[in-house]
Protein backbone atom coordinates (compact mmCIF):
# COMPACT_ATOMS: atom_id res chain seq x y z
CA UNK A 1 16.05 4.22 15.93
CA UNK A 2 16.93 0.33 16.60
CA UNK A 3 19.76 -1.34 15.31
CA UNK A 4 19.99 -5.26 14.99
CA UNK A 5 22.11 -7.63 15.72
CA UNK A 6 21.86 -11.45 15.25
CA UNK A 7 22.47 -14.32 17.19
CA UNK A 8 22.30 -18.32 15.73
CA UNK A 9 20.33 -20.54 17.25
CA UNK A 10 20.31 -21.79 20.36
CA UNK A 11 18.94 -25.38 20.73
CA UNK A 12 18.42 -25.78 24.73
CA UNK A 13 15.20 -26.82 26.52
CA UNK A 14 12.66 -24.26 28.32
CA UNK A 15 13.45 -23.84 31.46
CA UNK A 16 10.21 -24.23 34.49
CA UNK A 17 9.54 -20.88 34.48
CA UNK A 18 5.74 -19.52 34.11
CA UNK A 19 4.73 -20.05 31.18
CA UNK A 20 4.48 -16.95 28.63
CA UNK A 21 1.38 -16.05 27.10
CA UNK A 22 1.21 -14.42 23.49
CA UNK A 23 0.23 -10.79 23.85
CA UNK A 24 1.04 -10.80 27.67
CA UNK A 25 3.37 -7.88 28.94
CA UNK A 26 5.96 -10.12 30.09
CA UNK A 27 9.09 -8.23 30.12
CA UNK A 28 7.66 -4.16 30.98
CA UNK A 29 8.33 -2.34 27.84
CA UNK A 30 8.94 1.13 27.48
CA UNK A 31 6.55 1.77 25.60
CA UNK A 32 3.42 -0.32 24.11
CA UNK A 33 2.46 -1.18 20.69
CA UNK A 34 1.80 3.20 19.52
CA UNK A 35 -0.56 3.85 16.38
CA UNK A 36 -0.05 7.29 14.23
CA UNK A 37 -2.87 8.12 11.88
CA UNK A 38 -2.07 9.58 8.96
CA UNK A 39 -3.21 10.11 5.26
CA UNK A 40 0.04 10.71 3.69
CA UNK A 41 0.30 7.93 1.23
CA UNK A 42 3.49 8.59 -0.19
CA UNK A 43 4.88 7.92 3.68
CA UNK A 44 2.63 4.74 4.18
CA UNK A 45 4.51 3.58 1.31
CA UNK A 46 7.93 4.35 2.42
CA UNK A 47 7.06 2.63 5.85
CA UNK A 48 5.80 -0.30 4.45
CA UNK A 49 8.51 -0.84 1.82
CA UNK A 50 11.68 -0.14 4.40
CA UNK A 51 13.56 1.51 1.06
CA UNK A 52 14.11 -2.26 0.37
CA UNK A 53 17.06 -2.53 -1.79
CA UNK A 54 15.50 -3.26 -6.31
CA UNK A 55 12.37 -1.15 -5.34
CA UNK A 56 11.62 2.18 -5.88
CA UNK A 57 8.16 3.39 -5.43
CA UNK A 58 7.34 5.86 -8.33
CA UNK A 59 3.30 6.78 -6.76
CA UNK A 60 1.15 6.51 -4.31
CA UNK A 61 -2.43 7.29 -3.43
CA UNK A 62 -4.81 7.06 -0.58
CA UNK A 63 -8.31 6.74 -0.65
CA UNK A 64 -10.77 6.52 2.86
CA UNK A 65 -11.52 8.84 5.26
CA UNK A 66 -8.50 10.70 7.88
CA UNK A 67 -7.80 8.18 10.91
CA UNK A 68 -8.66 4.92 8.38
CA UNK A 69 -4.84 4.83 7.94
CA UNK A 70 -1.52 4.90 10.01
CA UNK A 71 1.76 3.87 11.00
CA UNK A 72 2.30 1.24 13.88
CA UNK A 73 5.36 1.28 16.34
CA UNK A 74 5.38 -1.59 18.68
CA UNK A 75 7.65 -1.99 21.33
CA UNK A 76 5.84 -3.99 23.07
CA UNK A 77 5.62 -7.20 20.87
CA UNK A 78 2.04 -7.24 20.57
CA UNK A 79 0.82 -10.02 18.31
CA UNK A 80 4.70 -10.67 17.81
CA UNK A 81 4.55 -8.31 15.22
CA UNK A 82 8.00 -6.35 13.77
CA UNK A 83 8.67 -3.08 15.63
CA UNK A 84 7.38 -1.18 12.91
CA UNK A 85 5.08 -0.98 10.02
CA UNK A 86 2.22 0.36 8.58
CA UNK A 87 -2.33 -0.08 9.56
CA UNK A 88 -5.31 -0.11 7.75
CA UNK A 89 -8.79 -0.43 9.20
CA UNK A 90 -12.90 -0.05 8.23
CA UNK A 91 -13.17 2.11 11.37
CA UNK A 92 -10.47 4.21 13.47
CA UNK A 93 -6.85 3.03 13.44
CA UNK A 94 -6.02 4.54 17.00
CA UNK A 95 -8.98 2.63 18.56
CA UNK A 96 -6.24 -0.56 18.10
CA UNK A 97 -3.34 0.03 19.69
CA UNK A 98 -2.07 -1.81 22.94
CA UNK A 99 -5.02 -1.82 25.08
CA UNK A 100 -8.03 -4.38 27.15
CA UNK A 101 -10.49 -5.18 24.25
CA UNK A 102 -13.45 -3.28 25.98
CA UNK A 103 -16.45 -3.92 23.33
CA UNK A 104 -17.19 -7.32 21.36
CA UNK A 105 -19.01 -4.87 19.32
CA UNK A 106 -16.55 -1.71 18.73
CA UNK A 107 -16.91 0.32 15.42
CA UNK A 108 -16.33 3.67 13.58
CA UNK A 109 -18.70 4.99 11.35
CA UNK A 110 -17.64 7.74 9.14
CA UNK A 111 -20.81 8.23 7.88
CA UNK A 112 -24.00 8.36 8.96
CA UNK A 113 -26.31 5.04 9.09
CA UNK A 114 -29.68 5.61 6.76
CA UNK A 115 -32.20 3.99 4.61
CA UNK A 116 -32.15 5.50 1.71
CA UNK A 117 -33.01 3.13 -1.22
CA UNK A 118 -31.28 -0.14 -2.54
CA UNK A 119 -27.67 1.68 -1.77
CA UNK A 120 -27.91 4.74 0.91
CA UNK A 121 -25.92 7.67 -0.72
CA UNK A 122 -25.38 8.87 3.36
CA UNK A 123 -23.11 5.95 4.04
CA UNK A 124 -19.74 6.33 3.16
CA UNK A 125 -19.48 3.37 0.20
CA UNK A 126 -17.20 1.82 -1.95
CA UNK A 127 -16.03 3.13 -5.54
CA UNK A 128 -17.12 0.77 -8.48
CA UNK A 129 -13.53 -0.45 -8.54
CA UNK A 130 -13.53 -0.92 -4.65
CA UNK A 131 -16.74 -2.75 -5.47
CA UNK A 132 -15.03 -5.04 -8.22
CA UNK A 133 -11.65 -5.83 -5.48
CA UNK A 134 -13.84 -6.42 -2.18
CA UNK A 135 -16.82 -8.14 -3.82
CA UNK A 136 -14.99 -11.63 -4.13
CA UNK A 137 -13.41 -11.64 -0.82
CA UNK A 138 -16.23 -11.17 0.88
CA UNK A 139 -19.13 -12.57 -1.41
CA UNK A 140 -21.04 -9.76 -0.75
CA UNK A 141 -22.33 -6.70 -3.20
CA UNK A 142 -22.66 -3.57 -1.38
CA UNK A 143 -19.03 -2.49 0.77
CA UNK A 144 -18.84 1.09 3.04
CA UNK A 145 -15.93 2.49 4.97
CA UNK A 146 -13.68 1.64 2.71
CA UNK A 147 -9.17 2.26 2.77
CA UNK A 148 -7.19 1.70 -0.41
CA UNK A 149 -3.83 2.40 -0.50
CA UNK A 150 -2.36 1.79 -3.86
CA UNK A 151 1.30 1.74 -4.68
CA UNK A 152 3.14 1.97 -8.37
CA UNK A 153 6.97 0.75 -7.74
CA UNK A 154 9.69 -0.10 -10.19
CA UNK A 155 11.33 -3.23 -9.38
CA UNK A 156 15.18 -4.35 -10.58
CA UNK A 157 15.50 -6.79 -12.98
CA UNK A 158 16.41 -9.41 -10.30
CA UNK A 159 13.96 -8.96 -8.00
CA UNK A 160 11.06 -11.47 -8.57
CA UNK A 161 9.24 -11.53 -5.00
CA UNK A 162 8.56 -9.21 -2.02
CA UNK A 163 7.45 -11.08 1.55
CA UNK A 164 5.02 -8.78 3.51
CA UNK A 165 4.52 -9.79 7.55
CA UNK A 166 0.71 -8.96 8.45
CA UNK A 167 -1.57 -9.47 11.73
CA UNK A 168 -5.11 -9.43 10.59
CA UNK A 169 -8.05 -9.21 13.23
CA UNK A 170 -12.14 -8.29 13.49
CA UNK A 171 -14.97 -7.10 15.66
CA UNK A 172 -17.08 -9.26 13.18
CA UNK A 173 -15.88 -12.75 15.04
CA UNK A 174 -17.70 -14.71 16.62
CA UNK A 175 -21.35 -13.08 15.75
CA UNK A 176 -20.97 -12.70 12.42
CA UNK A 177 -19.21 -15.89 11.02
CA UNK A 178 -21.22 -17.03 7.96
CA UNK A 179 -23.51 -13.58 8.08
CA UNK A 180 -23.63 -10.96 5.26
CA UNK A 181 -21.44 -9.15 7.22
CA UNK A 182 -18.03 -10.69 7.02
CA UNK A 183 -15.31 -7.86 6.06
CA UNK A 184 -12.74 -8.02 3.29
CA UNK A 185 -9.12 -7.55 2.90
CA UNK A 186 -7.29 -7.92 0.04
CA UNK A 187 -3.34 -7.55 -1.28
CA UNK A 188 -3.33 -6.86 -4.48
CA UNK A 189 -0.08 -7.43 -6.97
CA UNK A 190 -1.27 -6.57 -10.90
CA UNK A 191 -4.62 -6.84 -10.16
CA UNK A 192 -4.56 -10.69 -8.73
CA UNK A 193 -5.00 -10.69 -5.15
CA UNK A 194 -2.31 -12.71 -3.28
CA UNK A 195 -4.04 -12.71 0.63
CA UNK A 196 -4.56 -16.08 1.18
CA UNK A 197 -4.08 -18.31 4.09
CA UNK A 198 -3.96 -22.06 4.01
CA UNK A 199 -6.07 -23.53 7.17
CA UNK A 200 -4.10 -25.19 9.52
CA UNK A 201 -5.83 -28.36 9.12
CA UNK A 202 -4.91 -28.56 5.13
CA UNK A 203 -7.08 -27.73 2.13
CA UNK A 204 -6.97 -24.83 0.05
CA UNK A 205 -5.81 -21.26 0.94
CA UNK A 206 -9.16 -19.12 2.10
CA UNK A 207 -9.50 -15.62 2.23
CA UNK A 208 -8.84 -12.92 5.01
CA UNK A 209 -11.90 -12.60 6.84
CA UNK A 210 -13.92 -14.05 10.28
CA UNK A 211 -15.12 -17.21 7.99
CA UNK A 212 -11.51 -18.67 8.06
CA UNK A 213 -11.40 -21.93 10.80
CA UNK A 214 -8.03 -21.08 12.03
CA UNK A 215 -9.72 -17.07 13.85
CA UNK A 216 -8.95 -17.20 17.43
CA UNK A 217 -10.39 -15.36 20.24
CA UNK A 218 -7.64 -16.53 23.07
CA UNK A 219 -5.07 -13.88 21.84
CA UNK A 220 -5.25 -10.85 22.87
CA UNK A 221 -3.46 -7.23 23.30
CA UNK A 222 -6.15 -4.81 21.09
CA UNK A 223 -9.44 -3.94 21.18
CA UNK A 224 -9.80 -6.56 18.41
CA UNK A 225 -12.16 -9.30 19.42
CA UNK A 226 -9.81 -11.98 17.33
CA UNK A 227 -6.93 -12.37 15.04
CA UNK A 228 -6.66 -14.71 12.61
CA UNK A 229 -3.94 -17.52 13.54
CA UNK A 230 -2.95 -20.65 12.02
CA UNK A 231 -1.18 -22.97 14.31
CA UNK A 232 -1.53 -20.43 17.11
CA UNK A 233 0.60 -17.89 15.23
CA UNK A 234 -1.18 -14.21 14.51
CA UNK A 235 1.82 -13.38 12.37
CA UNK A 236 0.77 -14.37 8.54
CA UNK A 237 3.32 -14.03 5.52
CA UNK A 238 2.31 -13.33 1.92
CA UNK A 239 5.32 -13.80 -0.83
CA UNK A 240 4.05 -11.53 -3.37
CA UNK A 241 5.77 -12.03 -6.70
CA UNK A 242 6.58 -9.22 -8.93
CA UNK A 243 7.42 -8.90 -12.54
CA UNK A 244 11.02 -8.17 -12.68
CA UNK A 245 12.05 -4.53 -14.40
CA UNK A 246 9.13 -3.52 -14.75
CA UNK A 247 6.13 -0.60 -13.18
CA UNK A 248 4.24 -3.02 -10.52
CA UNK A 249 0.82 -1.86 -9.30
CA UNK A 250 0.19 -2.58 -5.24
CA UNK A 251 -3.29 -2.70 -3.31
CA UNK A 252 -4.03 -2.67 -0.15
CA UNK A 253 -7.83 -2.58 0.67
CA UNK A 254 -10.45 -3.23 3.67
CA UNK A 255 -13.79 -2.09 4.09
CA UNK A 256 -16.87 -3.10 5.81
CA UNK A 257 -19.26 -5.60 3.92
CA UNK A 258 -23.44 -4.94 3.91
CA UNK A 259 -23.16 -1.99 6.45
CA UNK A 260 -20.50 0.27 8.28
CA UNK A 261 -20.46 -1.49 11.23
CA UNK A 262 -17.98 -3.32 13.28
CA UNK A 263 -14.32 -2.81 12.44
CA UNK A 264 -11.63 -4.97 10.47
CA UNK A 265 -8.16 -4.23 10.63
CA UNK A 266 -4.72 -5.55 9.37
CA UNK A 267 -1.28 -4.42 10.69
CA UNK A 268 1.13 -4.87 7.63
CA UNK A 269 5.16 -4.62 7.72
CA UNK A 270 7.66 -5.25 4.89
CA UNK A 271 10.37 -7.67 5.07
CA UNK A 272 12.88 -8.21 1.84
CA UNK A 273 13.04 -8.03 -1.39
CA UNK A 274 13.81 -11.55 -3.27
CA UNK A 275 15.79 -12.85 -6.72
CA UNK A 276 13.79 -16.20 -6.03
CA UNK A 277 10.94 -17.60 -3.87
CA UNK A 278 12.84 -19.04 -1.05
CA UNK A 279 16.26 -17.13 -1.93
CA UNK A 280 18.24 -16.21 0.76
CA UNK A 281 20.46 -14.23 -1.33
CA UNK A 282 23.53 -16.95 -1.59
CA UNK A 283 26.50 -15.64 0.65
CA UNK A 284 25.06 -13.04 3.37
CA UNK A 285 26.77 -9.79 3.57
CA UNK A 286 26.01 -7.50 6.82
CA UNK A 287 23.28 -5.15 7.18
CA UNK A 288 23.16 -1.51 8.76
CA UNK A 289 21.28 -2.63 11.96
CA UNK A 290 18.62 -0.72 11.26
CA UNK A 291 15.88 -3.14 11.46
CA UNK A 292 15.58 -7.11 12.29
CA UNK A 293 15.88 -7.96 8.61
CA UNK A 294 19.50 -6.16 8.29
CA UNK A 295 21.57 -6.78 10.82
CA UNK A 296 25.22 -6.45 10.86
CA UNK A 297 26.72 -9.62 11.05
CA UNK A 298 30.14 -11.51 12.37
CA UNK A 299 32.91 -9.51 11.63
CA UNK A 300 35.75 -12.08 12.13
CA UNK A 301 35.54 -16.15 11.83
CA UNK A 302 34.68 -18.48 14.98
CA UNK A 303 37.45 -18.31 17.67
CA UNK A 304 38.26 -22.43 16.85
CA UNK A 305 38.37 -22.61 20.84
CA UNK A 306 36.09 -20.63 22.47
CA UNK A 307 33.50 -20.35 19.26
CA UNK A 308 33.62 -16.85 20.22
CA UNK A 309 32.64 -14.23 17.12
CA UNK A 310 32.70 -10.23 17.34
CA UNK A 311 30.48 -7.73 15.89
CA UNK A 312 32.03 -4.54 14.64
CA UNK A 313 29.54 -2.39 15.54
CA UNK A 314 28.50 1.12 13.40
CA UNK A 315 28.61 4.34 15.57
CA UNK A 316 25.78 3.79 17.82
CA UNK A 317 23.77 6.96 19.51
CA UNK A 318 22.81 6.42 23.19
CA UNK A 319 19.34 5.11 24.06
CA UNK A 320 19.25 3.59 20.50
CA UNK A 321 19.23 0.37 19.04
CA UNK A 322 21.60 -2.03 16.93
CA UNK A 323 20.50 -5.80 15.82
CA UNK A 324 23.12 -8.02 15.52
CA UNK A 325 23.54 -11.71 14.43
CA UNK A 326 26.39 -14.15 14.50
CA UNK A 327 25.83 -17.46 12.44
CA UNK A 328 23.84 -20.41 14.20
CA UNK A 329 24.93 -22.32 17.73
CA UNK A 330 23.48 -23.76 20.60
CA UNK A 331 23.12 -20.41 22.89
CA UNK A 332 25.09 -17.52 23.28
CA UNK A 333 26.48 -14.98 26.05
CA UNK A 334 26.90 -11.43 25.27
CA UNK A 335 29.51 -9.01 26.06
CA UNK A 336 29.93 -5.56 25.18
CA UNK A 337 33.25 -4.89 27.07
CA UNK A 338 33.09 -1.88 29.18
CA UNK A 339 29.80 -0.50 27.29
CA UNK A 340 26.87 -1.22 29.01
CA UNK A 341 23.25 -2.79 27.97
CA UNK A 342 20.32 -0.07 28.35
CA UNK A 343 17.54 -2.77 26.57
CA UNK A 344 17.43 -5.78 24.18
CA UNK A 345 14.62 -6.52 21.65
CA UNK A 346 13.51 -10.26 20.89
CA UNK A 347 12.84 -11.15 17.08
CA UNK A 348 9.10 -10.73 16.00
CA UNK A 349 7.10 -13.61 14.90
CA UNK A 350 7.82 -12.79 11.32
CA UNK A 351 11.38 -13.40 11.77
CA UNK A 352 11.42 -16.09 14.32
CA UNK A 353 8.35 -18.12 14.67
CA UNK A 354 8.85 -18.97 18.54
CA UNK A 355 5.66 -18.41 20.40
CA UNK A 356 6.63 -18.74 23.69
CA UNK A 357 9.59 -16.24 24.19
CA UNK A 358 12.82 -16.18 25.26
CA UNK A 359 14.89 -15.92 29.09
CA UNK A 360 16.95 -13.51 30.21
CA UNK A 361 20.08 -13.75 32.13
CA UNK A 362 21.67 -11.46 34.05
CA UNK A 363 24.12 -12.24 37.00
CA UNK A 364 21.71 -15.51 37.89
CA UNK A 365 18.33 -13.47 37.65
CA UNK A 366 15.59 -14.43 34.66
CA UNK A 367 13.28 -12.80 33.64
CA UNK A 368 10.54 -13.40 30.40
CA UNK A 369 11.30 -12.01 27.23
CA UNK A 370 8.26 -12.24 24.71
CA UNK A 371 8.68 -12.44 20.86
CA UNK A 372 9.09 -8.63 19.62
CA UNK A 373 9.14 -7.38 23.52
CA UNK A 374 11.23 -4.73 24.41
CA UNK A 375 13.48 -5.29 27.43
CA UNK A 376 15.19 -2.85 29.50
CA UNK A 377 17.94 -3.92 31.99
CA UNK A 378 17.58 -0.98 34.71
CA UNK A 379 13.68 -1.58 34.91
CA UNK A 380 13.77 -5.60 35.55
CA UNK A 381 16.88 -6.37 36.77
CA UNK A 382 18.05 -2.87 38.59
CA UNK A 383 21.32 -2.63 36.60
CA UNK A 384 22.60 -2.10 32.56
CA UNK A 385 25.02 -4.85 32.97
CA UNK A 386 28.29 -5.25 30.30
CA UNK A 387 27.13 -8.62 29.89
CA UNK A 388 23.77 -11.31 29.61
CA UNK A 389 22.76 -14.54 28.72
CA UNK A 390 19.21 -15.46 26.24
CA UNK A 391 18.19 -18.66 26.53
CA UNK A 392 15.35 -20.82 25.48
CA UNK A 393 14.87 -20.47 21.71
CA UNK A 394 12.82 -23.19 20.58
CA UNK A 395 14.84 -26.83 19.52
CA UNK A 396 11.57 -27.68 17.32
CA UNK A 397 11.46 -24.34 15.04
CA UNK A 398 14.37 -25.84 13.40
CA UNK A 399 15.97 -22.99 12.11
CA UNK A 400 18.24 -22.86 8.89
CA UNK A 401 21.94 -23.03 9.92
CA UNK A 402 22.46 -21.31 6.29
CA UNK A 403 19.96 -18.12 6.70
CA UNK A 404 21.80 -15.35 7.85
CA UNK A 405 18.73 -13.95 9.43
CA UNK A 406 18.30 -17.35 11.96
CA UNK A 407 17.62 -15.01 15.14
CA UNK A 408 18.23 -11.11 15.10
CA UNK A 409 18.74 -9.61 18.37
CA UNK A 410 18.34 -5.52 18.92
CA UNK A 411 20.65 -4.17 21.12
CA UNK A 412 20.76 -0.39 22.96
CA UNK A 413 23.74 0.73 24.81
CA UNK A 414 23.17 3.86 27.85
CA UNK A 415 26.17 5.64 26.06
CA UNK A 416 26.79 6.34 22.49
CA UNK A 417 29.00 3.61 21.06
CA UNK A 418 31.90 4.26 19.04
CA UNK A 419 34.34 1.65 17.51
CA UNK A 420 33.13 -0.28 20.14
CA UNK A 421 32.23 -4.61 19.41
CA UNK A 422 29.76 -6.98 20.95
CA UNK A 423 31.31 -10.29 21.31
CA UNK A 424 29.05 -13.43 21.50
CA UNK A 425 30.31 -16.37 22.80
CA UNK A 426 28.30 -19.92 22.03
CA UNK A 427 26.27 -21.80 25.60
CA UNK A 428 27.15 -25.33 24.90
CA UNK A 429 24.51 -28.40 25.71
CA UNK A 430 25.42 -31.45 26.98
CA UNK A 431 24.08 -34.04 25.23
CA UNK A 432 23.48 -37.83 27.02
CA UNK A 433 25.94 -36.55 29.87
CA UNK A 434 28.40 -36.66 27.90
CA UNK A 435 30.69 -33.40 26.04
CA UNK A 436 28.89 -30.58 25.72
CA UNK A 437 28.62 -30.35 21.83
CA UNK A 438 27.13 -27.97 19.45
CA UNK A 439 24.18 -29.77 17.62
CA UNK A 440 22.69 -27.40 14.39
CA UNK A 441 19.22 -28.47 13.70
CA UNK A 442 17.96 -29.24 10.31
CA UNK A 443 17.44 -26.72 7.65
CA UNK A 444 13.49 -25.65 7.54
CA UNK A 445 11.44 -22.78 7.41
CA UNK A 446 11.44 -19.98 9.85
CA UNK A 447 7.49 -19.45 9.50
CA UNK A 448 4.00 -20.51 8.53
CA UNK A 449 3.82 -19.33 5.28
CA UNK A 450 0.46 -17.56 4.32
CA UNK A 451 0.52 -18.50 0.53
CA UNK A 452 -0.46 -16.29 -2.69
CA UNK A 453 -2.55 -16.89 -3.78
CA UNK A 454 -28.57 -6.42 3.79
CA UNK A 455 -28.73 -2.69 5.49
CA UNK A 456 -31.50 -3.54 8.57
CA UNK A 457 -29.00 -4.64 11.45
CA UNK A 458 -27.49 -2.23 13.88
CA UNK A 459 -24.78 -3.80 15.31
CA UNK A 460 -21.87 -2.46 17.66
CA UNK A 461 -20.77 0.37 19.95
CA UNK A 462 -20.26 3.61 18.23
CA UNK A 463 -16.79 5.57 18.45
CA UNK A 464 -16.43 8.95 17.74
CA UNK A 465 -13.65 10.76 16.48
C-alpha cells in the first residue's frame, strides 16, 4: 500500500539537467506500469471509485469477453497516470502494459472474422443498447468487441460531481483517421455521455476517438500507437455531475467500430467526490495517506522562523507508502529524523499537471524524477538517506496556494514507522539578488480540464490469448 504526503509548491527554475521525456524510465522503478485482467465487476467498481467518501455503489455488471477488463497498477508513471486504477479495451487489456509498442497494427479478436450477411452473427457484436451508446461516438452503425461496465451508486445529498482521471489511446491512429473504423468510448452519467475533450486549439469539445486533432504519436510507454493529448498532456479529466441523494446509473463502454480489428483502450482512475464544480471542500482536513488525493496534512502551524511544518505520521508498515502534504512554498527539504527513506513517488498528471518531472537531492547527487515515477533511494543513489531535497516543480503551473492537494508526495520508510514525523522545511529563492523570499503564485487550475459534456478490410496483427 502507498501512503501520501503533500508538499506546497515550490516555485524555482529547472535546473540544466537532460531533459525528461514523458513516458521515459527516468528514475528505475521497481516495478512498471502492471495490468490484472479481471471480470469481477463489483471490484472494477470498488477500484475505480476509491470508497470515495457520499458514494456507495449499490450494483454492478460487466459485459465483454474475460481479459477485455482489468485493474492497472503503475509504478512506473507511465502516461503520468495515478498509481492505480481501473482498464477497459476492444482487444486484450494485458497486451498494454509498460512495454516497446511492437505493431502499428496490434489487435485481439474474440471472435472469429466472417462474412456472413449485412451483420456476421460469428463476430462478437454489440447489444442493441451497446448499439444505441457507441453509434454517436463513433458515427458508425455496426460495433464488435465490445466492454460495458455499468455502475448503480447512491450518492449523499451533498455530493453534486465526481472527477474521473483517464489516459485514452488507439491502434486505429494514424491509418484510420476519418475511416469507418474509428473506435468509441463513452462515460456515461444518466444516460448523457460526459467524454468530451475540448481541442487544444479552441472550439467545441469532440469525442474520444483517433479523429480528435490534439492524438499524438510522440508519447510513448504501451503498445498503443497514440494517446490522445491536449497541450502535450495524456492525462484527461471528466467532472461528471451527479444528482444529489439519489440512485445514479454509470457507463463505461469501448468497442471496435465496422470490424474487430485494431484495439482502443482507456486507463480510468477516480479522484474525489465534490459538493460543487470547482469545490475544494472549504477548510482541508487530513487524509489517511492512502492515495495522492488523501494525504495527511501539517500537523502543527509554520515554525514563524524556519517555515518548518511536521507531519504526524499514521503507523506506517515497512516497504510501504505514506503521501504527505504541507501547505504551499517555494521548495522544501525533507527529514524523517532517524527513520530512513526506502522510495518517494512524484504526483501523477492528474494531480499535478507538470510534464517534465521533478529533481532529486540527496547529499549533492540528482537524479530525474518523472510525474507518477517511483523512486527508490538504495537503487539510484546507493543509500536510504534520513533526509532529501525535490526540486524543480514548475513556476508556470501556477498552483492554488488554497488547495490542500497543491503537490502530494508518497513516501516509504525501510522500517515500519511508529509515532514517528516527517518534517519539511521550505527552499527559499532569491529573487533580483536580493532576500531570499517566499513568492506563492496565483491561484489557477491544477489541470487541463476534459469537459462534460464496412466488413471487407483486414487490418492488424492478430494476438491470441
Amino acid at each position: 500500500m502507498v501512503y501520501w504526503i503533500i508538499l506546497g509548491e515550490c516555485q524555482l527554475k529547472k535546473l540544466s539537467l537532460t531533459a525528461i521525456l514523458l513516458g521515459s524510465v527516468l528514475s528505475a522503478p521497481a516495478h512498471a506500469i502492471s495490468i490484472s485482467p479481471t471480470s469481477d465487476a463489483t471490484g472494477l467498481a470498488n477500484t475505480l471509485f476509491l470508497n470515495l467518501p457520499g458514494l456507495q455503489i449499490t450494483d454492478a455488471t460487466l459485459d465483454g469477453a474475460f481479459g477485455q477488463t482489468g485493474t492497472f497498477t503503475n509504478e512506473s508513471g507511465t502516461y503520468g497516470l495515478p498509481n492505480s486504477g481501473i482498464v477497459l479495451s476492444s482487444g486484450h487489456v494485458s497486451d498494454y502494459a509498460d512495454g516497446p509498442n511492437t505493431e502499428t497494427a496490434f489487435t485481439t479478436e474474440f471472435d472469429e472474422f466472417g462474412f456472413g450477411g449485412e451483420v456476421d452473427e460469428a463476430f462478437n457484436g454489440a447489444t442493441p443498447e451497446e448499439q444505441a451508446l457507441l453509434g454517436p461516438i463513433s458515427g458508425q452503425p455496426f460495433h464488435f468487441d465490445v466492454a460495458l461496465l455499468d455502475i448503480s451508486f447512491n450518492v449523499d445529498a451533498d455530493v453534486s460531481q465526481v472527477s474521473f482521471f483517464g489516459t485514452f489511446g488507439s491502434e486505429e491512429f494514424p491509418r484510420f483517421v476519418g475511416s469507418e473504423f474509428v473506435d468509441g468510448f463513452g462515460l456515461f452519467v444518466n444516460g448523457t455521455n460526459v467524454a468530451g475533450v475540448q481541442p487544444a486549439d479552441g472550439g467545441p469539445n469532440l469525442p474520444l476517438n483517433v479523429n480528435h486533432p490534439d492524438f499524438d504519436a510522440s508519447i510513448t510507454g504501451t503498445e498503443l500507437n497514440a494517446v490522445l493529448a491536449p497541450n502535450g498532456n495524456p492525462v484527461l479529466r471528466f467532472d461528471v455531475p451527479v444528482n444529489p441523494g439519489e440512485v445514479n446509473q454509470f457507463q463505461i463502454i469501448v468497442g471496435d467500430s465496422g470490424d474487430t480489428s485494431l484495439d482502443t483502450t482507456i486507463y480510468l482512475s477516480s479522484f474525489i467526490a465534490q459538493g460543487n464544480p470547482g469545490d475544494t471542500g472549504g477548510t482541508p482536513t487530513t487524509g489517511t495517506g492512502t492515495t495522492e488525493f488523501n494525504p495527511v496534512l501539517p500537523s502543527n502551524p509554520p515554525d514563524p522562523e524556519t517555515g518548518e511544518f511536521v507531519i504526524a505520521l499514521p503507523e506506517v508498515p515497512a516497504g510501504e507508502t505514506v503521501w504527505i502534504d504541507p501547505p504551499v512554498s517555494v521548495g522544501f527539504t525533507y527529514d524523517a529524523g532517524t527513520d530512513q527513506f526506502a522510495s518517494i513517488t512524484a504526483p501523477s498528471l492528474a494531480t499535478v499537471a507538470d510534464l517534465d518531472g521533478y529533481i532529486v537531492e540527496v547529499g549533492g547527487v540528482q537524479h530525474l524524477l518523472a510525474a507518477g515515477a517511483t523512486l527508490d533511494f538504495q537503487s539510484l543513489f546507493g543509500e536510504t538517506p534520513t533526509t532529501f531535497k525535490l526540486l524543480g516543480i514548475d513556476p508556470d503551473l501556477g498552483l492554488d496556494p488554497a488547495n490542500a492537494l497543491a503537490f502530494p508526495l508518497g513516501v516509504s520508510f525501510v522500517s515500519a514507522v511508529s509515532d514517528g514525523s516527517v518534517s519539511i522545511t521550505p527552499i527559499t529563492l532569491d529573487v533580483g539578488g536580493g532576500v531570499p523570499s517566499q513568492v506563492p503564485l496565483p491561484a489557477t487550475g491544477l489541470l487541463l480540464v476534459g469537459a462534460l459534456g464496412g466488413f471487407g478490410l483486414m487490418r492488424r496483427r492478430k494476438s491470441t490469448k
